[in-house]
PDB file of N, CA and C in Angstrom:
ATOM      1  N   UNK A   1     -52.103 -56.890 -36.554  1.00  0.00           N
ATOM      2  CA  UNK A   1     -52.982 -55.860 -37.059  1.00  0.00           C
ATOM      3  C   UNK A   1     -52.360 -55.257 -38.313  1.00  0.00           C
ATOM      4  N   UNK A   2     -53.372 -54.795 -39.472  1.00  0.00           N
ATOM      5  CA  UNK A   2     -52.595 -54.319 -40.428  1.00  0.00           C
ATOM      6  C   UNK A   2     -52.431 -52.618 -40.506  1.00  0.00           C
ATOM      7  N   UNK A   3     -51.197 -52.520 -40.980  1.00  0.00           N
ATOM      8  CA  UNK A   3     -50.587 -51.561 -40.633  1.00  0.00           C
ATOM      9  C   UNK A   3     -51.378 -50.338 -41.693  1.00  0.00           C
ATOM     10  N   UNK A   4     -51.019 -49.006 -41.411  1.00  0.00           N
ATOM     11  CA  UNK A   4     -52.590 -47.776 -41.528  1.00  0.00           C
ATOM     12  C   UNK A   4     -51.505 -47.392 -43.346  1.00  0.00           C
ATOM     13  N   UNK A   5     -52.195 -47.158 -43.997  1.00  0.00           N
ATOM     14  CA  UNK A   5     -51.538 -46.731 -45.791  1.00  0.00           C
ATOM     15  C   UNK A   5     -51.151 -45.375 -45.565  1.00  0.00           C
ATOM     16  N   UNK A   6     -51.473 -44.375 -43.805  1.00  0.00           N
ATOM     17  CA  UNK A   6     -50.486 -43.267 -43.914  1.00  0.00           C
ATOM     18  C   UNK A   6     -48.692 -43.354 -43.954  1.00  0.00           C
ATOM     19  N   UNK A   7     -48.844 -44.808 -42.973  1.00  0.00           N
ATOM     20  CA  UNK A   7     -47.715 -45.299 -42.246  1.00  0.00           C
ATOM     21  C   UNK A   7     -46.217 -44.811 -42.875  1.00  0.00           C
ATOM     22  N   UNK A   8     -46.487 -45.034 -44.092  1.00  0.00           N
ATOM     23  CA  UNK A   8     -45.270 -44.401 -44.961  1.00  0.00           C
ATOM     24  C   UNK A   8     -44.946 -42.800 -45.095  1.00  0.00           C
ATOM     25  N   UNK A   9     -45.601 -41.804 -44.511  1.00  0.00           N
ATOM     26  CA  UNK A   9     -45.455 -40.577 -44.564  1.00  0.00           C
ATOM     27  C   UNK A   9     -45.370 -40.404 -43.089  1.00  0.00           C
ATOM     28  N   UNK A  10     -45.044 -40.856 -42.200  1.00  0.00           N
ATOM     29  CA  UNK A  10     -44.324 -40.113 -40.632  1.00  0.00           C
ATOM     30  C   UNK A  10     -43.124 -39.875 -40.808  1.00  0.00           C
ATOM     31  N   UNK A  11     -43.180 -38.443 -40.344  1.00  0.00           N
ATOM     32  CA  UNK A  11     -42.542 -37.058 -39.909  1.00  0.00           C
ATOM     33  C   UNK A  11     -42.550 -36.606 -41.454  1.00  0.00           C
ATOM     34  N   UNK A  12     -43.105 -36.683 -42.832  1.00  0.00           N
ATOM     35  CA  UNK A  12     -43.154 -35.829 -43.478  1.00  0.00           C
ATOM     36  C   UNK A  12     -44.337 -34.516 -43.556  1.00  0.00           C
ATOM     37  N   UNK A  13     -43.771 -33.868 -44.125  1.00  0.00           N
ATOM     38  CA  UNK A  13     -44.659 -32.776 -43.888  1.00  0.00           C
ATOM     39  C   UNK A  13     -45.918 -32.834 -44.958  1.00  0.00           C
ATOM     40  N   UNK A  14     -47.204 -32.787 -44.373  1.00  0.00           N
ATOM     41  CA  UNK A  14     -48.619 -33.140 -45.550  1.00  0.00           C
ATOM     42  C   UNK A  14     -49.305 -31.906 -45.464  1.00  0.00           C
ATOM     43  N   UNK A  15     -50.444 -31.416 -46.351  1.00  0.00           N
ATOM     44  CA  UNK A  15     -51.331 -31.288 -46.657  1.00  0.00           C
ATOM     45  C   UNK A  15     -52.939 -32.121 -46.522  1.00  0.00           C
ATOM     46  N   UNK A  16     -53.980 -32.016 -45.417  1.00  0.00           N
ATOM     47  CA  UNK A  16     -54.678 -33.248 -45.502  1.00  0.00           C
ATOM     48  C   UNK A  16     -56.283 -33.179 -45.354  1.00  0.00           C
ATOM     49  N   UNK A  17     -56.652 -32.882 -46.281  1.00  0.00           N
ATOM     50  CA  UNK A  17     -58.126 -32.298 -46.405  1.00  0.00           C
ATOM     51  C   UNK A  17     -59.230 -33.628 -45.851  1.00  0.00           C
ATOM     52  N   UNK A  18     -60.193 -32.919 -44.903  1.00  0.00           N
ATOM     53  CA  UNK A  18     -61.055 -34.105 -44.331  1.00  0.00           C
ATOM     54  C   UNK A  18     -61.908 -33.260 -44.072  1.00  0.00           C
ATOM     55  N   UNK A  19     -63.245 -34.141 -43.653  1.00  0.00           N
ATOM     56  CA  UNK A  19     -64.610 -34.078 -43.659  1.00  0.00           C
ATOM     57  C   UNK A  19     -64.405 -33.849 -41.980  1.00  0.00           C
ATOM     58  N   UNK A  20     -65.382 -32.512 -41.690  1.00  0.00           N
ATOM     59  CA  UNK A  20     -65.937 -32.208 -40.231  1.00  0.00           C
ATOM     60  C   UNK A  20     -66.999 -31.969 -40.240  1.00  0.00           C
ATOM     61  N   UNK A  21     -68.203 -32.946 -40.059  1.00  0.00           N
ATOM     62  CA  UNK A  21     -69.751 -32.469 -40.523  1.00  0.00           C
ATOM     63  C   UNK A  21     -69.795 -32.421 -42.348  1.00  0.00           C
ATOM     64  N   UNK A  22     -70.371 -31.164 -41.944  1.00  0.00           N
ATOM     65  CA  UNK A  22     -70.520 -30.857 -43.826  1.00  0.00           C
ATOM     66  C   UNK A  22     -69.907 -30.113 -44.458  1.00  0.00           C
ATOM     67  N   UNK A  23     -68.729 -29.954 -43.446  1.00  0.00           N
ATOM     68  CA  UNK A  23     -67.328 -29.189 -43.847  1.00  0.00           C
ATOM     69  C   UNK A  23     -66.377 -29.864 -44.349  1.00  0.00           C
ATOM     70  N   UNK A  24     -65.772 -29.277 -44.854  1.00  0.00           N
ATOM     71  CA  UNK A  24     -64.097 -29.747 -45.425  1.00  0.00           C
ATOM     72  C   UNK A  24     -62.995 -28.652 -45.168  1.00  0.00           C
ATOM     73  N   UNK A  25     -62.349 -29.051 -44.030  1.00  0.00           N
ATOM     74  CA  UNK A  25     -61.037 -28.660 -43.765  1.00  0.00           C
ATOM     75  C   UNK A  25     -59.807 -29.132 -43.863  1.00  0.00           C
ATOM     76  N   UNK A  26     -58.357 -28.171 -43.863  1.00  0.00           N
ATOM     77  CA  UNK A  26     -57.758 -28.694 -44.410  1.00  0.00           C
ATOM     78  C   UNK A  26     -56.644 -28.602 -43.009  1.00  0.00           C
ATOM     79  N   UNK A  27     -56.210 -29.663 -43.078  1.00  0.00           N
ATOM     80  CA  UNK A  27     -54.747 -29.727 -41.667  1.00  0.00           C
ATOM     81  C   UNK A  27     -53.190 -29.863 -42.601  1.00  0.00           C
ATOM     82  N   UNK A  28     -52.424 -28.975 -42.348  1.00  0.00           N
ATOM     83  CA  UNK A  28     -51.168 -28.560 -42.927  1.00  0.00           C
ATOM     84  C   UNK A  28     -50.492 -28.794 -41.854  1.00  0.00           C
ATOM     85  N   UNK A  29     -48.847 -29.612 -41.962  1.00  0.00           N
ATOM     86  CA  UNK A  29     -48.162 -29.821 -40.818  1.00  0.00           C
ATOM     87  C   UNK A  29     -47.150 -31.105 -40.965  1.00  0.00           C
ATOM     88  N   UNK A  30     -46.423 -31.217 -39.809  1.00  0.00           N
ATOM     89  CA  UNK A  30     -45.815 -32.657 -40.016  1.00  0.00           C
ATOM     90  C   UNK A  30     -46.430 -33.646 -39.061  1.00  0.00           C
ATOM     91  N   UNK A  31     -46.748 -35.279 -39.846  1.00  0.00           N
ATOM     92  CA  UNK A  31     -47.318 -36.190 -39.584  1.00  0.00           C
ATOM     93  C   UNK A  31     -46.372 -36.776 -38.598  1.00  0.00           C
ATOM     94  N   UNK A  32     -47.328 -36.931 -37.280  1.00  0.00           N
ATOM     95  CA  UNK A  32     -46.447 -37.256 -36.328  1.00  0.00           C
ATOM     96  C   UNK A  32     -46.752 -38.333 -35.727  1.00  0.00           C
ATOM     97  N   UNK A  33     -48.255 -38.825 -36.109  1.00  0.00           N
ATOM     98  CA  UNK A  33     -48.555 -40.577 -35.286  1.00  0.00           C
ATOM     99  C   UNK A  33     -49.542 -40.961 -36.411  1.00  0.00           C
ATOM    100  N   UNK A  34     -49.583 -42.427 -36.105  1.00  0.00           N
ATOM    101  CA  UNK A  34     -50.603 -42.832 -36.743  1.00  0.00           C
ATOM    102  C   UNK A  34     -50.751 -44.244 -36.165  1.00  0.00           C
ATOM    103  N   UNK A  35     -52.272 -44.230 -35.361  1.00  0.00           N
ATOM    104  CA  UNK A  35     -52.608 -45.084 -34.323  1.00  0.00           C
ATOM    105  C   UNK A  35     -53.747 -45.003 -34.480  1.00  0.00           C
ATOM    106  N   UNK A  36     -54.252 -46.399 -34.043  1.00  0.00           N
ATOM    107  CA  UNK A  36     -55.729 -46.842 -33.767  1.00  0.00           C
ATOM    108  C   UNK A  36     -56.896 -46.214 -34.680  1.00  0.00           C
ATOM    109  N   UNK A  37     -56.436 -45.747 -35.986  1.00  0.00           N
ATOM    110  CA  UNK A  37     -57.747 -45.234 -36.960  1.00  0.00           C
ATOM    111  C   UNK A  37     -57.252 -43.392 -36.861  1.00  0.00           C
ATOM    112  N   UNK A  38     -56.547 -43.189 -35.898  1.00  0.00           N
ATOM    113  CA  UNK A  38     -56.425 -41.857 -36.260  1.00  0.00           C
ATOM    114  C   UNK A  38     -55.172 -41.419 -36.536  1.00  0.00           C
ATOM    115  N   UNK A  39     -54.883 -39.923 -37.579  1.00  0.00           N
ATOM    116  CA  UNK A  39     -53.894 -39.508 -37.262  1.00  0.00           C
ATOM    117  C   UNK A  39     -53.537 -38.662 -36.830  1.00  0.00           C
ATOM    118  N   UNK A  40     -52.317 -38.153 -35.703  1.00  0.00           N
ATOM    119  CA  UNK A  40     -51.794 -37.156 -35.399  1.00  0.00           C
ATOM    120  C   UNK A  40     -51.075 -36.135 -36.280  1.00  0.00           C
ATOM    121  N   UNK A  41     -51.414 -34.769 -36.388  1.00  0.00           N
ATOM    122  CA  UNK A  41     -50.539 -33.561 -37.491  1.00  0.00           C
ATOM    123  C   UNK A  41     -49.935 -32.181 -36.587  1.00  0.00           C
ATOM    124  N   UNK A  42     -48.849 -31.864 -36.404  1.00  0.00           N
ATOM    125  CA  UNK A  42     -48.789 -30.824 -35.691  1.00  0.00           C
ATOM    126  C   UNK A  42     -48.526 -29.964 -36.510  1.00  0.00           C
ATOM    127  N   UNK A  43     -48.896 -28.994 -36.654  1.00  0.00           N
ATOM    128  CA  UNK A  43     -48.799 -27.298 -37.562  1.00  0.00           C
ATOM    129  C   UNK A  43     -48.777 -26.414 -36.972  1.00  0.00           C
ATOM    130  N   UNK A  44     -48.640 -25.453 -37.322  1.00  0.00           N
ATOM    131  CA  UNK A  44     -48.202 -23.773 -36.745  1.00  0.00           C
ATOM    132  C   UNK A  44     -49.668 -23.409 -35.488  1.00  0.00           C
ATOM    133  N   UNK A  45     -50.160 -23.993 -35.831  1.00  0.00           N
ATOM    134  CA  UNK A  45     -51.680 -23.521 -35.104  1.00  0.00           C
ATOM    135  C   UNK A  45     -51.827 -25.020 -33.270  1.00  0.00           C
ATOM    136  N   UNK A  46     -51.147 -25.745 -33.532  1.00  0.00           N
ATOM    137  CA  UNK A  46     -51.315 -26.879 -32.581  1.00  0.00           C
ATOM    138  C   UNK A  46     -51.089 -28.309 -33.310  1.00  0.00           C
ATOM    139  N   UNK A  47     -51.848 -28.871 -32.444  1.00  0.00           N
ATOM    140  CA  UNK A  47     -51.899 -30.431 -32.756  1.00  0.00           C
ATOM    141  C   UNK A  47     -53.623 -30.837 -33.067  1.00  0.00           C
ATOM    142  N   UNK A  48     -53.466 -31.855 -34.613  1.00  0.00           N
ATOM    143  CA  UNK A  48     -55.014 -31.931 -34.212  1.00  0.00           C
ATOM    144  C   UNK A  48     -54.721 -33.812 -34.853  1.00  0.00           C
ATOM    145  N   UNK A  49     -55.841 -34.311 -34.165  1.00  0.00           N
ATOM    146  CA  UNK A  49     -56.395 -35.411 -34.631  1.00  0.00           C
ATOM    147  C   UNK A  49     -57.370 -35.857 -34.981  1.00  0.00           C
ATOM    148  N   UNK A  50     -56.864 -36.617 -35.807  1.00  0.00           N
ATOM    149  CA  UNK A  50     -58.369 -36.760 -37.404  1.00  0.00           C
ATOM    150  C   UNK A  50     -58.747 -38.359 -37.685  1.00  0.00           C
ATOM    151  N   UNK A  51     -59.781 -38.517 -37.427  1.00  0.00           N
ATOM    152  CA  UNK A  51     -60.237 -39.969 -38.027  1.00  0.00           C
ATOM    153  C   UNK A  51     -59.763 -40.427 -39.445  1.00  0.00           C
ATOM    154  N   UNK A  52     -58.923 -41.484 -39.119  1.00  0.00           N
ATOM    155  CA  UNK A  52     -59.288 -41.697 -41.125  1.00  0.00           C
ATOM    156  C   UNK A  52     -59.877 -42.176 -41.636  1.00  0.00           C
ATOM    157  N   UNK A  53     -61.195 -42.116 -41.373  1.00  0.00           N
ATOM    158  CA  UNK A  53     -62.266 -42.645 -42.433  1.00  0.00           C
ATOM    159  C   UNK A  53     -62.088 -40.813 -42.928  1.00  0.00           C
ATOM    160  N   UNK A  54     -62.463 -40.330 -42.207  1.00  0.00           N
ATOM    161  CA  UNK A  54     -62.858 -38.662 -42.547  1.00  0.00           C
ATOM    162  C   UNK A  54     -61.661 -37.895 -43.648  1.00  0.00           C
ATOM    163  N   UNK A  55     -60.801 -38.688 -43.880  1.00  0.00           N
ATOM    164  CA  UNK A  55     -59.599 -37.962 -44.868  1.00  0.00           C
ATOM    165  C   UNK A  55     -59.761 -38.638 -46.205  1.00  0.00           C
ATOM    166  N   UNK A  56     -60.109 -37.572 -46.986  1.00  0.00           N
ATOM    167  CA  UNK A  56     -60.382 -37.071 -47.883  1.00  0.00           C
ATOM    168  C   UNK A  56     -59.083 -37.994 -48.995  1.00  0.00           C
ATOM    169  N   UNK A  57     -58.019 -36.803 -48.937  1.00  0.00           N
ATOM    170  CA  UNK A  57     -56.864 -37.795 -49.377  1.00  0.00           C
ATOM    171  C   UNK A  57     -55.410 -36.809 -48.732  1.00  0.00           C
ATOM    172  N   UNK A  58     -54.047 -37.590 -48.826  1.00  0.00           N
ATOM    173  CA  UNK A  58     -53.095 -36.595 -47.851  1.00  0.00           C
ATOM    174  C   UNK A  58     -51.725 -36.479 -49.214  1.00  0.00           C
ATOM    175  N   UNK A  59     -51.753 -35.218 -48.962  1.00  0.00           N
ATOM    176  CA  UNK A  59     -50.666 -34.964 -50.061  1.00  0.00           C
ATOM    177  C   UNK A  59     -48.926 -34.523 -49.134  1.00  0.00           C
ATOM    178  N   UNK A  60     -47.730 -35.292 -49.471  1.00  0.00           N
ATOM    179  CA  UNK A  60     -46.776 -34.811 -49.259  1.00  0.00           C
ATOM    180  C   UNK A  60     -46.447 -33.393 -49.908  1.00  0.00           C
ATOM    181  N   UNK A  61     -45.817 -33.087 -48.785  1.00  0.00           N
ATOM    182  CA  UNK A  61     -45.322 -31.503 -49.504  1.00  0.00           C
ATOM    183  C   UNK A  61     -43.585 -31.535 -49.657  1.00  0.00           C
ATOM    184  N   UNK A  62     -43.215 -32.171 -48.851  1.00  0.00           N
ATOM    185  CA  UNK A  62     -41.614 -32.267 -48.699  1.00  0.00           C
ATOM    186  C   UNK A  62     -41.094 -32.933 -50.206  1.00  0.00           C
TER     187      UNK A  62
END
């Protein structure tokens, strides 16, 4: 299987703006998985997981 183009940013810390409906939110945190189409981000607020079709684009902050 080919491997996901986040793959190179686990455990850095991102910035990662994505589509929820007809929203755009943004998940701040360190990148902690990246499996089966989605990725895992944990930040001050929890853990969330995000489709990546739905990401926008992901910026390192570190």
């Amino acid at each position: 299987m080919k491997g996901s183009i986040f793959s190179d940013l686990l455990g850095k810390n991102i910035k990662a703006p994505f589509r929820d409906g007809k929203h755009i939110k943004v998940a701040r945190g360190r990148l902690e998985a990246v499996k089966d189409g989605f990725i895992k981000v944990r930040g001050e607020r929890g853990v969330i997981l995000i489709n990546q079709a739905n990401i926008e684009k992901i910026t390192c902050l570190d």
